[in-house]
N, C-alpha and C. Protein backbone atom coordinates (compact mmCIF):
# COMPACT_ATOMS: atom_id res chain seq x y z
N UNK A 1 1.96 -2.53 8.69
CA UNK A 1 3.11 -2.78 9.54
C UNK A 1 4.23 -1.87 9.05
N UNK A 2 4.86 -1.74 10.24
CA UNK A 2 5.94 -0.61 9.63
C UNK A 2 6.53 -0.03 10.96
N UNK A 3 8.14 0.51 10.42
CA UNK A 3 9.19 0.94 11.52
C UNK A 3 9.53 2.17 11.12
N UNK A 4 10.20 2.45 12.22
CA UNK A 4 10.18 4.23 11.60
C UNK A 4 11.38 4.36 10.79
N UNK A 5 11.97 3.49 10.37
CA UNK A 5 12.93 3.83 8.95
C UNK A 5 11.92 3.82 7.78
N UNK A 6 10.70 3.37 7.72
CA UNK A 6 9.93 3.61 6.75
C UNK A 6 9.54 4.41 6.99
N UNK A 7 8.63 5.17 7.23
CA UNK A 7 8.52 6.46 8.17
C UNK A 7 8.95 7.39 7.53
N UNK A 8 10.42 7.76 8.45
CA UNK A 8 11.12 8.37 7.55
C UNK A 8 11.16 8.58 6.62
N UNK A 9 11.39 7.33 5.40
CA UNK A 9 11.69 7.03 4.07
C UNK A 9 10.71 8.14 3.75
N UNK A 10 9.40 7.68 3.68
CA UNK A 10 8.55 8.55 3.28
C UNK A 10 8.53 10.19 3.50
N UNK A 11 8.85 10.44 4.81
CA UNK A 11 8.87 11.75 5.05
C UNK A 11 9.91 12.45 3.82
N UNK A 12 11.02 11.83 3.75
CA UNK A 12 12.15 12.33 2.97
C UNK A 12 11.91 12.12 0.93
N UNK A 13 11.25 11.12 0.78
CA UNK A 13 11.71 10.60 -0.46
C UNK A 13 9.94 10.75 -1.23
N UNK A 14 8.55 10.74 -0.27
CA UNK A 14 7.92 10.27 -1.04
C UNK A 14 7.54 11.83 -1.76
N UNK A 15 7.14 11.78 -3.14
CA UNK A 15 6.74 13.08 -3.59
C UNK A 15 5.19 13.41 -3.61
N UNK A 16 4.73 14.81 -3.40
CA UNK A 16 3.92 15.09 -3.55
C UNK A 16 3.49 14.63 -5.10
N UNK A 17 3.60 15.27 -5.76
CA UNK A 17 3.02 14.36 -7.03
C UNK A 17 2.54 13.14 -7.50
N UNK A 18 3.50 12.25 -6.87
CA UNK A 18 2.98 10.97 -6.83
C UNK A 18 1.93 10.49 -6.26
N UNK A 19 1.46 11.08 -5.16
CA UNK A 19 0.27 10.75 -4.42
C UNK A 19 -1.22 12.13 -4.41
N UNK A 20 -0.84 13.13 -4.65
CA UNK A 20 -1.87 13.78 -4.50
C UNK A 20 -2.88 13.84 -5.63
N UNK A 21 -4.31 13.61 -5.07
CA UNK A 21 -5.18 12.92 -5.96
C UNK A 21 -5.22 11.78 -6.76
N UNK A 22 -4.23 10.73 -6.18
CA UNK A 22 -4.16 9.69 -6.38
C UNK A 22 -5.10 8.52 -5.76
N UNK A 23 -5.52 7.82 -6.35
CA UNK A 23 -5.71 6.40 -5.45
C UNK A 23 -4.34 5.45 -4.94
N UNK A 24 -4.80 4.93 -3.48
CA UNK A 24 -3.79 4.37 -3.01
C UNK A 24 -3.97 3.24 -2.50
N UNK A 25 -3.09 1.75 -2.50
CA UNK A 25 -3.83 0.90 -1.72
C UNK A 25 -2.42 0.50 -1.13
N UNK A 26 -2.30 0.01 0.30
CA UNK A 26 -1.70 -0.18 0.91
C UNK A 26 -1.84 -1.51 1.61
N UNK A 27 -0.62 -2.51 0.67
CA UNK A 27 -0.80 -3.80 1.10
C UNK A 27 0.15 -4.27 2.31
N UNK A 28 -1.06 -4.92 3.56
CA UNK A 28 -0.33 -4.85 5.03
C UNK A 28 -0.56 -3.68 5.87
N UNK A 29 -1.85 -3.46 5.66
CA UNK A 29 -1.90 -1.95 6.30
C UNK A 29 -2.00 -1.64 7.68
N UNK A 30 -2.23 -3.21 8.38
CA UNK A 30 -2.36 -3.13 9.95
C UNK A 30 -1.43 -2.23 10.73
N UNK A 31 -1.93 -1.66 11.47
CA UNK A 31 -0.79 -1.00 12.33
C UNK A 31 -0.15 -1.85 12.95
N UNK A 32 1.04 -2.16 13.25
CA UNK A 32 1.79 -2.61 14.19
C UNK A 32 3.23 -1.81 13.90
N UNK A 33 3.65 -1.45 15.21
CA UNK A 33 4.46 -0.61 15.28
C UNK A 33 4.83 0.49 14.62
N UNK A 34 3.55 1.35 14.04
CA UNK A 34 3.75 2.44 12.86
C UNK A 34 2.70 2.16 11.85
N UNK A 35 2.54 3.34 11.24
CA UNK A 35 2.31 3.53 9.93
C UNK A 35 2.49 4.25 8.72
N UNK A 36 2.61 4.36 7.77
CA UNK A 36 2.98 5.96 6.75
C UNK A 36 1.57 6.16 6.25
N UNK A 37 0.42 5.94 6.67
CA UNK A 37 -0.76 6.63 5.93
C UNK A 37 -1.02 7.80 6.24
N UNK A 38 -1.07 7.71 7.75
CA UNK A 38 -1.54 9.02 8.51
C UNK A 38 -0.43 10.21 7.82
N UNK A 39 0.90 9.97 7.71
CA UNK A 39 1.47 11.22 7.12
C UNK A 39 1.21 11.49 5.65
N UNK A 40 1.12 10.14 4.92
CA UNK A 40 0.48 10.11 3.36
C UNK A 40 -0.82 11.17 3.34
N UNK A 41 -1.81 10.86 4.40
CA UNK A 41 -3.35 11.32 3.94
C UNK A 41 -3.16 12.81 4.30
N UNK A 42 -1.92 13.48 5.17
CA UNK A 42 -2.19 14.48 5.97
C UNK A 42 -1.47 15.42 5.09
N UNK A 43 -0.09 14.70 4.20
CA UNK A 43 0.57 15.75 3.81
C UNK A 43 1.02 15.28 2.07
N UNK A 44 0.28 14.08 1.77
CA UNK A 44 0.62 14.11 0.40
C UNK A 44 -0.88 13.96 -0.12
N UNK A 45 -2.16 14.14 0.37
CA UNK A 45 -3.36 14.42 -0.02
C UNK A 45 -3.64 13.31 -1.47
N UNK A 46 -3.69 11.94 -1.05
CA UNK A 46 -4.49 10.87 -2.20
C UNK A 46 -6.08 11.38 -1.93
N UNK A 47 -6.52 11.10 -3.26
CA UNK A 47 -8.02 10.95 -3.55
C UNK A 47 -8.39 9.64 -3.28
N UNK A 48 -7.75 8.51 -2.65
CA UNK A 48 -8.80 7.67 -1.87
C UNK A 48 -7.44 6.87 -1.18
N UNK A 49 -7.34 6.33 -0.36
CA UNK A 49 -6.12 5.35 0.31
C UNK A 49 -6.90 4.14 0.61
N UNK A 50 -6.78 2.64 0.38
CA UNK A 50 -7.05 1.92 0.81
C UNK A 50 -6.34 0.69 1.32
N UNK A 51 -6.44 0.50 2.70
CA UNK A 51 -5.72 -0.44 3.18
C UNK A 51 -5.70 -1.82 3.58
N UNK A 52 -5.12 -2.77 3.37
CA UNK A 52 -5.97 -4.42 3.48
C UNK A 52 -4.83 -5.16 3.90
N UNK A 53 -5.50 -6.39 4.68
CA UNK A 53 -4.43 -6.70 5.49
C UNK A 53 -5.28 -7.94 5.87
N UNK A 54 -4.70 -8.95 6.38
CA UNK A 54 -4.81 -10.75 6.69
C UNK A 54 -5.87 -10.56 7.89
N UNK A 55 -5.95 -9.50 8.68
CA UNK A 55 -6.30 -9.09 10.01
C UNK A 55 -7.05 -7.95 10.24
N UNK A 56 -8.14 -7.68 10.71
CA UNK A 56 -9.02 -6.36 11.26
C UNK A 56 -7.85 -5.80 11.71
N UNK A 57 -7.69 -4.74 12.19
CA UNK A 57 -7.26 -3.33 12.73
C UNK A 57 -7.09 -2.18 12.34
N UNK A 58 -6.49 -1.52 13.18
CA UNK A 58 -6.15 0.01 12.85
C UNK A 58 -5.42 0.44 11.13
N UNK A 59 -6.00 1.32 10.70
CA UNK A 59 -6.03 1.40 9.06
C UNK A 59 -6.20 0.08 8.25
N UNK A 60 -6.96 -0.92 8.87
CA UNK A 60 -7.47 -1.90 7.44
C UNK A 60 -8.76 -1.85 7.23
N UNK A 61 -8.88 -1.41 5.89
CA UNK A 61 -10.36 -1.05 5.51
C UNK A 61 -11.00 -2.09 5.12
N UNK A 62 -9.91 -3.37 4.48
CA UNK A 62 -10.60 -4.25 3.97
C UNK A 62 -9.79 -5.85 3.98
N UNK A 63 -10.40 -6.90 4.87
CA UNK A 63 -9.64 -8.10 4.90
C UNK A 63 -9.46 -8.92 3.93
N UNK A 64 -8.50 -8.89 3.54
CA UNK A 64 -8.48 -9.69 2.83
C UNK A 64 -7.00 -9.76 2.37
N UNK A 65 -6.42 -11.08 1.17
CA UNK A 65 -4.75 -11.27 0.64
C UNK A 65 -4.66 -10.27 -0.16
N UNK A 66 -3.46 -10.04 -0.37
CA UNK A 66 -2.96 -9.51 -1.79
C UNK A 66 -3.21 -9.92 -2.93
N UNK A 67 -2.91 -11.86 -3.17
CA UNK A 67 -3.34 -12.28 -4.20
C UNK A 67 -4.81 -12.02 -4.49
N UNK A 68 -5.78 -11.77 -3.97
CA UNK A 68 -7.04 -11.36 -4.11
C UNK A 68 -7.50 -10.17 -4.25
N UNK A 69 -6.53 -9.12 -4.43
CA UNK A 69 -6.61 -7.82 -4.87
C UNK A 69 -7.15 -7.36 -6.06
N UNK A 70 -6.89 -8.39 -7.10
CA UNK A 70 -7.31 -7.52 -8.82
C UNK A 70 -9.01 -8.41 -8.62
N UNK A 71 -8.99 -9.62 -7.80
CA UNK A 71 -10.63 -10.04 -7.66
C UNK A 71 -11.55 -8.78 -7.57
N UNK A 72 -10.77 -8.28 -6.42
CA UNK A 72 -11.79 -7.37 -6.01
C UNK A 72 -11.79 -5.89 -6.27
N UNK A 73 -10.63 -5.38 -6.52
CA UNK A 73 -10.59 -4.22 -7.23
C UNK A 73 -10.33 -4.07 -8.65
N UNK A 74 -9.85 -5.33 -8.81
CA UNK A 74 -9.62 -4.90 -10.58
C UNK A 74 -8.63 -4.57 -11.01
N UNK A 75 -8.36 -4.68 -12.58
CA UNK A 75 -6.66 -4.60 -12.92
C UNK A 75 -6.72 -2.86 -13.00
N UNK A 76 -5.66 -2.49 -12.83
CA UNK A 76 -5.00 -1.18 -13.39
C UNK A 76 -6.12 0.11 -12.78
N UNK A 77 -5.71 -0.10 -11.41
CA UNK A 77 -6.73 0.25 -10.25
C UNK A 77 -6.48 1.53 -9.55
N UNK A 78 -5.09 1.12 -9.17
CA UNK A 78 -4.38 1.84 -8.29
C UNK A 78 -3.09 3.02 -8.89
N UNK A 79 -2.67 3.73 -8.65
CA UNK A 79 -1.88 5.17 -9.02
C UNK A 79 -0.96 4.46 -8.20
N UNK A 80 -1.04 3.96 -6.56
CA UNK A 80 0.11 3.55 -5.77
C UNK A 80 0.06 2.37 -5.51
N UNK A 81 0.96 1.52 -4.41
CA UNK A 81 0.49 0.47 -4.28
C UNK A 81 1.40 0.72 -3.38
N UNK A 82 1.66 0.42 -2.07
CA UNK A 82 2.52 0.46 -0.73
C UNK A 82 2.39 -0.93 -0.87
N UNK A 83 3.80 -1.58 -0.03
CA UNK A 83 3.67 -3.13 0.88
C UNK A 83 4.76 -3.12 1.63
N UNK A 84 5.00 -2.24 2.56
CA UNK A 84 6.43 -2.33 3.76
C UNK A 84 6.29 -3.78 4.37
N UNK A 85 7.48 -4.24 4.52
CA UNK A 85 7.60 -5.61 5.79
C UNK A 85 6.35 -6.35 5.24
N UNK A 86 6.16 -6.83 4.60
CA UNK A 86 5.32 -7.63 4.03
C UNK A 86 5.96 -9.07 3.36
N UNK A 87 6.83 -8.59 2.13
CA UNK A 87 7.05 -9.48 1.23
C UNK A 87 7.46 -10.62 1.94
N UNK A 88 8.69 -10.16 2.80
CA UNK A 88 9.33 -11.36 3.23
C UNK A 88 8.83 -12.51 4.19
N UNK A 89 7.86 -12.15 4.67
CA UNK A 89 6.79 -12.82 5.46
C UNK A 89 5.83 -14.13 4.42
N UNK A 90 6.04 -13.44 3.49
CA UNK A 90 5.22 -14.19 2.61
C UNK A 90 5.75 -15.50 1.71
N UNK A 91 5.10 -16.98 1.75
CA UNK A 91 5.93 -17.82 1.33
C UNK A 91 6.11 -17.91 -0.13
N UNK A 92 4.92 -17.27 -1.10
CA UNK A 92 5.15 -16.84 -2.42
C UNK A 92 5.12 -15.55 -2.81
N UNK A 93 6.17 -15.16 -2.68
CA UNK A 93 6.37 -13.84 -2.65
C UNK A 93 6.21 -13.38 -4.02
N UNK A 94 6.46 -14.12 -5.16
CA UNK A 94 6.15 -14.05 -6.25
C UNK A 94 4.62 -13.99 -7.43
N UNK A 95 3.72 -14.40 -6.76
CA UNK A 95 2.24 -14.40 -6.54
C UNK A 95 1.93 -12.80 -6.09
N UNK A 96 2.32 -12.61 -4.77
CA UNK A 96 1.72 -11.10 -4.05
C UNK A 96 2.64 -10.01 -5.19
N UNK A 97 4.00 -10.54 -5.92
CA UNK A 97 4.30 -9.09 -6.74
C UNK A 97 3.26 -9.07 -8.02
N UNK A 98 3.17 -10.09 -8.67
CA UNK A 98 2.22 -10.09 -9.67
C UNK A 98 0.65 -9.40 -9.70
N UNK A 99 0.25 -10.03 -8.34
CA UNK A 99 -1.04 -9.44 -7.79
C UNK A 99 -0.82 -7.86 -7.95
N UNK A 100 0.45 -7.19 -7.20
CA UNK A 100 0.85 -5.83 -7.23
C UNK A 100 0.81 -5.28 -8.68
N UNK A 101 1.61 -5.80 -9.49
CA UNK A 101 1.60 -5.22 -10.89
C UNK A 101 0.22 -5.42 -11.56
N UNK A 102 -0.91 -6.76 -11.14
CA UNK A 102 -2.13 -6.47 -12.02
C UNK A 102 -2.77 -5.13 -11.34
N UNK A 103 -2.82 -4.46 -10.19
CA UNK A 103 -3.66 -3.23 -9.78
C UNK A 103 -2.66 -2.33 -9.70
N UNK A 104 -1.66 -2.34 -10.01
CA UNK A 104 -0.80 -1.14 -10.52
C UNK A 104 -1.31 -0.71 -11.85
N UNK A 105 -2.06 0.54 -12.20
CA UNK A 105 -1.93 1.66 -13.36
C UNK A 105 -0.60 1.54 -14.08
N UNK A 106 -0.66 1.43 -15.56
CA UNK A 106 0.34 1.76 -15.97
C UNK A 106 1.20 3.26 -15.68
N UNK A 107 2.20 3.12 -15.87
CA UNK A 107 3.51 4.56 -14.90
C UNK A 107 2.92 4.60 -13.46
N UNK A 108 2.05 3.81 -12.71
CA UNK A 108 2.13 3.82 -11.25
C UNK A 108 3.59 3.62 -10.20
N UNK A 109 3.16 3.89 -9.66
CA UNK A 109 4.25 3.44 -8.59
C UNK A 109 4.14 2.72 -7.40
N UNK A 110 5.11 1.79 -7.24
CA UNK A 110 5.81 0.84 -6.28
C UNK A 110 6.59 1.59 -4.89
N UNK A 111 5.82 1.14 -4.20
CA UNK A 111 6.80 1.37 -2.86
C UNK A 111 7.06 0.16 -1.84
N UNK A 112 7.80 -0.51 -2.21
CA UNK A 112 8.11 -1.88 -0.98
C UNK A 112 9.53 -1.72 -0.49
């Protein structure tokens, strides 16, 4: 999920470095109204993007929560970790950051 002030954001702020040949997982990845992968995969070149989300659709590779993220991928996983318009939706929002920091790589990076 995502609006084009995120979008943007990315166009302007995200660095090549940070993502190229990176692994990426992108929590909330359903399309609705936008996405930043397609410009992530096209112009900041990760070595794998993966996207997961409550719901089948467009860019979710894999259903499933956030809190169930280090189940299945494991701690210290990910180089990135995306979650636009997500958090606040969520009634423990504090659970899904933790989940974030166990498959965050140490010096990874946060984008919410």
């Amino acid at each position: 999920m995502c609006n084009i002030a995120v979008i943007e954001f990315f166009h302007h702020y995200a660095e090549v470095d940070e993502f190229k040949d990176k692994v990426v997982l992108e929590i909330g990845s359903k399309y609705v109204n936008g996405s930043v992968r397609p410009f992530i995969e096209k112009f900041l070149k990760p070595k794998l993007y993966i996207g997961i989300d409550l719901e089948p659709g467009l860019y979710v590779d894999i259903v499933t929560t956030a809190e169930a993220a280090t189940n299945i991928f494991g701690v210290n996983r990910f180089d990135v970790v995306i979650s636009t318009e997500v958090i606040e939706h969520v009634y423990d929002w504090q659970r899904v950051i933790n989940a974030i920091k166990e498959v965050l790589k140490p010096g990874g990076y946060i984008y919410i």
